[in-house]
N, C-alpha and C. Protein backbone atom coordinates (compact mmCIF):
# COMPACT_ATOMS: atom_id res chain seq x y z
N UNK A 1 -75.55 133.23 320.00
CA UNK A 1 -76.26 132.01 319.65
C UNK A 1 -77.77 132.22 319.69
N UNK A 2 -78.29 133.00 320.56
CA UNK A 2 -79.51 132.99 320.56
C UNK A 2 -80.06 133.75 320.01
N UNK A 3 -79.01 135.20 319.24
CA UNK A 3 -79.45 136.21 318.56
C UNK A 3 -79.88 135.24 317.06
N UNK A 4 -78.81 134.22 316.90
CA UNK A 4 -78.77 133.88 315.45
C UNK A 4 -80.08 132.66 315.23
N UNK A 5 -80.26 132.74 316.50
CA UNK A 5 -81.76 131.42 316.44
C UNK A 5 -82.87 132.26 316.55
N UNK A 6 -83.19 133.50 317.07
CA UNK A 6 -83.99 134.25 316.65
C UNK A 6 -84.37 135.10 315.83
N UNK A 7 -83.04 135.28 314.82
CA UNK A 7 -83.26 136.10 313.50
C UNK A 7 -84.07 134.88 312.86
N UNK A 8 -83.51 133.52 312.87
CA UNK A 8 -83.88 131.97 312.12
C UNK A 8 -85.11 132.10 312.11
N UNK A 9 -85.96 132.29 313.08
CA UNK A 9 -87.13 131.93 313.68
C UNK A 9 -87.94 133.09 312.82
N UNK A 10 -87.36 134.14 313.29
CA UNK A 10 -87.93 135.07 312.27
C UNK A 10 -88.28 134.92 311.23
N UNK A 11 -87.08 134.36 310.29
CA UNK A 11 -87.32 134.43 308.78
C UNK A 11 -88.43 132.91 308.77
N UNK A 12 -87.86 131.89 309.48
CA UNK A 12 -88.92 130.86 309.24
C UNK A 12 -90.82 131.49 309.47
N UNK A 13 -90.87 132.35 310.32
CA UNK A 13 -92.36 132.85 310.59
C UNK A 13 -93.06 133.57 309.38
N UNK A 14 -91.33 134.74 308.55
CA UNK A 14 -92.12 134.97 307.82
C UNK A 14 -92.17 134.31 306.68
N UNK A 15 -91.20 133.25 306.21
CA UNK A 15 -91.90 132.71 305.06
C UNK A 15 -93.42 131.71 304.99
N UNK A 16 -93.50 131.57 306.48
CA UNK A 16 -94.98 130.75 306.75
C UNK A 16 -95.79 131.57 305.83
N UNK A 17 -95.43 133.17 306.80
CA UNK A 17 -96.80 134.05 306.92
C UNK A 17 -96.46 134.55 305.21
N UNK A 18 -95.61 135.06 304.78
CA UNK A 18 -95.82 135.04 303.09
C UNK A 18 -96.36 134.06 302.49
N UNK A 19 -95.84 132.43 302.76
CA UNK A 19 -96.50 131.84 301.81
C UNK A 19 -98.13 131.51 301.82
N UNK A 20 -98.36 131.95 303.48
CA UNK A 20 -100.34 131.63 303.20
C UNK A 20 -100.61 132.78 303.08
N UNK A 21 -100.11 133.79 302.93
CA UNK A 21 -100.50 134.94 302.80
C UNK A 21 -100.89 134.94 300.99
N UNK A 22 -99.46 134.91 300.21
CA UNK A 22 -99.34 134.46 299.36
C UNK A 22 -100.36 133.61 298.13
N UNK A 23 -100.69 132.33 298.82
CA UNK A 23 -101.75 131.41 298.52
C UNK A 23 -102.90 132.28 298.64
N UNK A 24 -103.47 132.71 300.06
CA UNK A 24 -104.86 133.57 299.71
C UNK A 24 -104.74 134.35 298.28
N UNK A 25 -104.01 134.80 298.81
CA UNK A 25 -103.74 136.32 297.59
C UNK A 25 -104.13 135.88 296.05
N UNK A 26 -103.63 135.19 295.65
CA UNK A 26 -103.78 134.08 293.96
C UNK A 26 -105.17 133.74 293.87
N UNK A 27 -105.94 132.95 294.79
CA UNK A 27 -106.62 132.30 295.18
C UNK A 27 -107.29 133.06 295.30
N UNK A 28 -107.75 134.92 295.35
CA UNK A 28 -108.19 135.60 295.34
C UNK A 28 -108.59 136.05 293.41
N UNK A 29 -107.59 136.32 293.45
CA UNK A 29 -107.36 137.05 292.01
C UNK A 29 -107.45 135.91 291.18
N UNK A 30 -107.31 134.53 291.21
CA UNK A 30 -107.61 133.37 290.00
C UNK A 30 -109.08 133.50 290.47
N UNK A 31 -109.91 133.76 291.22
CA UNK A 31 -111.02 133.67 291.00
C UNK A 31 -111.78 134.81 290.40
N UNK A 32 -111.40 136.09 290.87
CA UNK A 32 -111.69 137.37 290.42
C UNK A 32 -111.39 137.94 289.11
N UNK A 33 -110.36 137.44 288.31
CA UNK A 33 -110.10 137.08 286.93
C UNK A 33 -109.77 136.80 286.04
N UNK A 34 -109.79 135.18 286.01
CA UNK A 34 -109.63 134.17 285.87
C UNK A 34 -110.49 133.22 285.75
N UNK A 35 -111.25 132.64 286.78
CA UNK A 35 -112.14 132.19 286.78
C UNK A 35 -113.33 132.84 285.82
N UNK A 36 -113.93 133.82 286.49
CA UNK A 36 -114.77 134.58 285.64
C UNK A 36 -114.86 134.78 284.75
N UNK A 37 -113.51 135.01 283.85
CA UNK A 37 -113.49 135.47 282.78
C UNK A 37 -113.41 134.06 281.80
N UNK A 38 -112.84 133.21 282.36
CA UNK A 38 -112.69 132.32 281.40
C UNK A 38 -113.62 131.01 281.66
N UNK A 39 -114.33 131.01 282.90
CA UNK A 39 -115.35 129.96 283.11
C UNK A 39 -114.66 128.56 283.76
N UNK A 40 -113.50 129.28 284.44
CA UNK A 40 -112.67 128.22 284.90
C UNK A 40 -112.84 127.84 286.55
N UNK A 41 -113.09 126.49 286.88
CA UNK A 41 -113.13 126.37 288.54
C UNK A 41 -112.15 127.59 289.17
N UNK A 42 -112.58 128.36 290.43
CA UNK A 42 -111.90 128.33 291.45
C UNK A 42 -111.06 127.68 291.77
N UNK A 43 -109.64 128.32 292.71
CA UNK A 43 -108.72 127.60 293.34
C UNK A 43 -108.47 127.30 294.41
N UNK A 44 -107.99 126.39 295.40
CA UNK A 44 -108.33 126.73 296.49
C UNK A 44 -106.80 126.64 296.99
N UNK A 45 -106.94 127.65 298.55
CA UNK A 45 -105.51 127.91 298.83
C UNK A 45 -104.65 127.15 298.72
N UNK A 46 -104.90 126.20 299.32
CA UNK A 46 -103.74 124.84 299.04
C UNK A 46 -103.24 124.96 297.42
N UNK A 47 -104.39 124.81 296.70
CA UNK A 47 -103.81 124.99 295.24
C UNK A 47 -103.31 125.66 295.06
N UNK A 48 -103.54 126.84 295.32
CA UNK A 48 -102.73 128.29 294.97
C UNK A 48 -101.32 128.18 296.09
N UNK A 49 -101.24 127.66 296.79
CA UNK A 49 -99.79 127.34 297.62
C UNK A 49 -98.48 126.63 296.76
N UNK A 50 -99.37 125.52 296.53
CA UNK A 50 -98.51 124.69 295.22
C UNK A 50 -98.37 125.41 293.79
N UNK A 51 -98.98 126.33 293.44
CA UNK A 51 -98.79 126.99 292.58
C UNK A 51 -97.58 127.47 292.02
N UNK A 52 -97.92 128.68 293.36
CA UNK A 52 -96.90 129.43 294.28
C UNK A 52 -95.69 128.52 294.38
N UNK A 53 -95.43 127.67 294.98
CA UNK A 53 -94.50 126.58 295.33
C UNK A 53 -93.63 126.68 293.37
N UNK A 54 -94.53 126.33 292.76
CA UNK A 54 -94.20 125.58 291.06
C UNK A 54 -92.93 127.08 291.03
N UNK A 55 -94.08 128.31 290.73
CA UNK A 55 -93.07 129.52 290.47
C UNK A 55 -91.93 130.26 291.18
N UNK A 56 -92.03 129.64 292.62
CA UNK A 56 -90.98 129.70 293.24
C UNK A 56 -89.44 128.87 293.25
N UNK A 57 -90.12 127.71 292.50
CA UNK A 57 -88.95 126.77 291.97
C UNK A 57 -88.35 127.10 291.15
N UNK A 58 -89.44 127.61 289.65
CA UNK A 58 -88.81 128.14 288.32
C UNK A 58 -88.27 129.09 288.88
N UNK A 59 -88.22 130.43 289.55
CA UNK A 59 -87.81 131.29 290.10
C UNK A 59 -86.39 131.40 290.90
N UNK A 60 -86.41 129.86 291.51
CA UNK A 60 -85.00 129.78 292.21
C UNK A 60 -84.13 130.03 291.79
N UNK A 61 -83.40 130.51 290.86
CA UNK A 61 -81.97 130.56 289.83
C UNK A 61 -81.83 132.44 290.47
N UNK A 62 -82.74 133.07 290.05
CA UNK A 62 -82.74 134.67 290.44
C UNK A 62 -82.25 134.78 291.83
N UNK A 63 -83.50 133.82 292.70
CA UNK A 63 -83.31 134.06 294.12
C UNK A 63 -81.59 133.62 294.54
N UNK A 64 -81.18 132.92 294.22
CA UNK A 64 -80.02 132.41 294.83
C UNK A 64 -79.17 133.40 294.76
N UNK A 65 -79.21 133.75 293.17
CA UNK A 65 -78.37 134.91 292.93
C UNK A 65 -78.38 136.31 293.73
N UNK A 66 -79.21 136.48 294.29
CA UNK A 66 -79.69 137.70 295.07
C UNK A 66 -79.30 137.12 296.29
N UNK A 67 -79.49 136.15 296.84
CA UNK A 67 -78.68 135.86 298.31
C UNK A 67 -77.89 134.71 298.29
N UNK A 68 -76.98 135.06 298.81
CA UNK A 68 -75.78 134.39 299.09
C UNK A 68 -75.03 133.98 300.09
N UNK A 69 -74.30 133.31 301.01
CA UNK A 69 -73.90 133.12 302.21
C UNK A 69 -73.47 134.09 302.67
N UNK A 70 -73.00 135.42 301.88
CA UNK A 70 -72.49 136.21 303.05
C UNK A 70 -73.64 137.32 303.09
N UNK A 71 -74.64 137.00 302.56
CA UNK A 71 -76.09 138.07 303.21
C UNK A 71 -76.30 138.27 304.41
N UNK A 72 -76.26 139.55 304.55
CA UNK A 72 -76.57 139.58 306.19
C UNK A 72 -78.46 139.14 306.48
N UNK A 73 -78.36 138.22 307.63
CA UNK A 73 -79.56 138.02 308.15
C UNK A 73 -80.86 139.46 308.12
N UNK A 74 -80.62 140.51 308.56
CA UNK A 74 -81.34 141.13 308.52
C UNK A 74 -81.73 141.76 307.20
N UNK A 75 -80.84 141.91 306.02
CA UNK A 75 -80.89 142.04 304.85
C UNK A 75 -82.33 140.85 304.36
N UNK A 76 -81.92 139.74 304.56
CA UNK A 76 -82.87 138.96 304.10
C UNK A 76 -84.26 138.98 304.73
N UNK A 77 -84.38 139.09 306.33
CA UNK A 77 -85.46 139.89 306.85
C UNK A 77 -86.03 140.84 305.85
N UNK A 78 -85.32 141.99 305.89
CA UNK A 78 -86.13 142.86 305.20
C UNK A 78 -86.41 142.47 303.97
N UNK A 79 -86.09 142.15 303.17
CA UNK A 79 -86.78 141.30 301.51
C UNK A 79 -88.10 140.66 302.30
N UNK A 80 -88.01 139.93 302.83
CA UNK A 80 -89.60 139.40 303.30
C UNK A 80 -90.34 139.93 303.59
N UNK A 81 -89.39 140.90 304.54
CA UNK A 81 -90.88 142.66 304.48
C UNK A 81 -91.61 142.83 303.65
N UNK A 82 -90.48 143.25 302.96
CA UNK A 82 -90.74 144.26 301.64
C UNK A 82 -92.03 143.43 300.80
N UNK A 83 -91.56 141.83 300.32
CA UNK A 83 -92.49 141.21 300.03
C UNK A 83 -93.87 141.02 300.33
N UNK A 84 -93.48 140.86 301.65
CA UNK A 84 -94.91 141.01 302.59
C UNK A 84 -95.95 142.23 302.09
N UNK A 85 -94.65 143.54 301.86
CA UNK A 85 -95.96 144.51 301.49
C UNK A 85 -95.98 145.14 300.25
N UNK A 86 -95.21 144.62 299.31
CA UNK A 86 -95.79 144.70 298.19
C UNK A 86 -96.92 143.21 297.58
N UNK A 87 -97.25 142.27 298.46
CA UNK A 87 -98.15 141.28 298.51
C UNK A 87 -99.57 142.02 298.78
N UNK A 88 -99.26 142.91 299.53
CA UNK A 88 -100.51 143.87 300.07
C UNK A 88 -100.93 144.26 299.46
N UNK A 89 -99.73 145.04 299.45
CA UNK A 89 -100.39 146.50 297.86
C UNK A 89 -100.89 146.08 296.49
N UNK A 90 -100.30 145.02 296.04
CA UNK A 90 -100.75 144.14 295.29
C UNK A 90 -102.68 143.66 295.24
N UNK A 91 -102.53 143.68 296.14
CA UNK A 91 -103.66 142.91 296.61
C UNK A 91 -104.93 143.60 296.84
N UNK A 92 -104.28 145.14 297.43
CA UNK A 92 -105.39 145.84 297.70
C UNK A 92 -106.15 146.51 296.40
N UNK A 93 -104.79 146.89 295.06
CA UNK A 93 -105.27 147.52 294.10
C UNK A 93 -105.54 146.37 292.84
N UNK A 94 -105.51 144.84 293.14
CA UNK A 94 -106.51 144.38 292.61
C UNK A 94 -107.83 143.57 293.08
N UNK A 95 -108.19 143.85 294.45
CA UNK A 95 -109.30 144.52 294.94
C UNK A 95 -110.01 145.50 294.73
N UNK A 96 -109.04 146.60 293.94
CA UNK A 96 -109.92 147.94 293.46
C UNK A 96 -110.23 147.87 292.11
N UNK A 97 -109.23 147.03 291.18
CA UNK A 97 -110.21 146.76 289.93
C UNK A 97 -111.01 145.48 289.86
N UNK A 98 -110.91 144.59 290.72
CA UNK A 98 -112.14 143.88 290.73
C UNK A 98 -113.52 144.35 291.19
N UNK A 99 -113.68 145.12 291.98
CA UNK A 99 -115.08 146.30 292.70
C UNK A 99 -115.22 147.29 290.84
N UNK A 100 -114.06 147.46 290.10
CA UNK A 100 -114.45 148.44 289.18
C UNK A 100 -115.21 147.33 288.15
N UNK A 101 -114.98 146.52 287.89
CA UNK A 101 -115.27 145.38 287.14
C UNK A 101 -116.77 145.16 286.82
């Protein structure tokens, strides 16, 4: 019981920490180019959360299909990892063409 309330807890922490993670991240890059390029306001995280939120909805049909009730908990852990760091990597190498810019 308490193993299965702390895997819970887990995944609830990391979809926090993906989704503001997430929001920065957009909210980064709609300004870096996006904004710039097209003369368009900035976003701000919140916006870029709800964004995020919109394409995660259109998106829901895939996700479901990929997990299912008999997913193991730690299976789904690790997808949030993984997310987590391809959010990074993401992030870092368009950080490196925005500096080339």
């Amino acid at each position: 019981m308490i193993q299965k309330l702390a895997k819970s807890l887990a995944i609830l922490i990391l979809t926090i920490v993906n989704t503001i993670m997430g929001g920065w991240i957009l909210a980064c890059m709609w300004k870096w180019f996006v904004a710039s390029q097209f003369g368009l306001p900035s976003i701000t995280i919140y916006q870029a959360i709800g964004i995020d939120f919109i394409f995660a909805y259109i998106l829901c049909g895939i996700y479901l299909r990929i997990i299912d009730e008999d997913t193991n908990t730690i299976k789904i852990i690790t997808m949030s990892l993984a997310t987590t760091v391809n959010s990074l990597i993401l992030f870092v190498f368009a950080y490196g063409l925005h500096c080339l810019m």
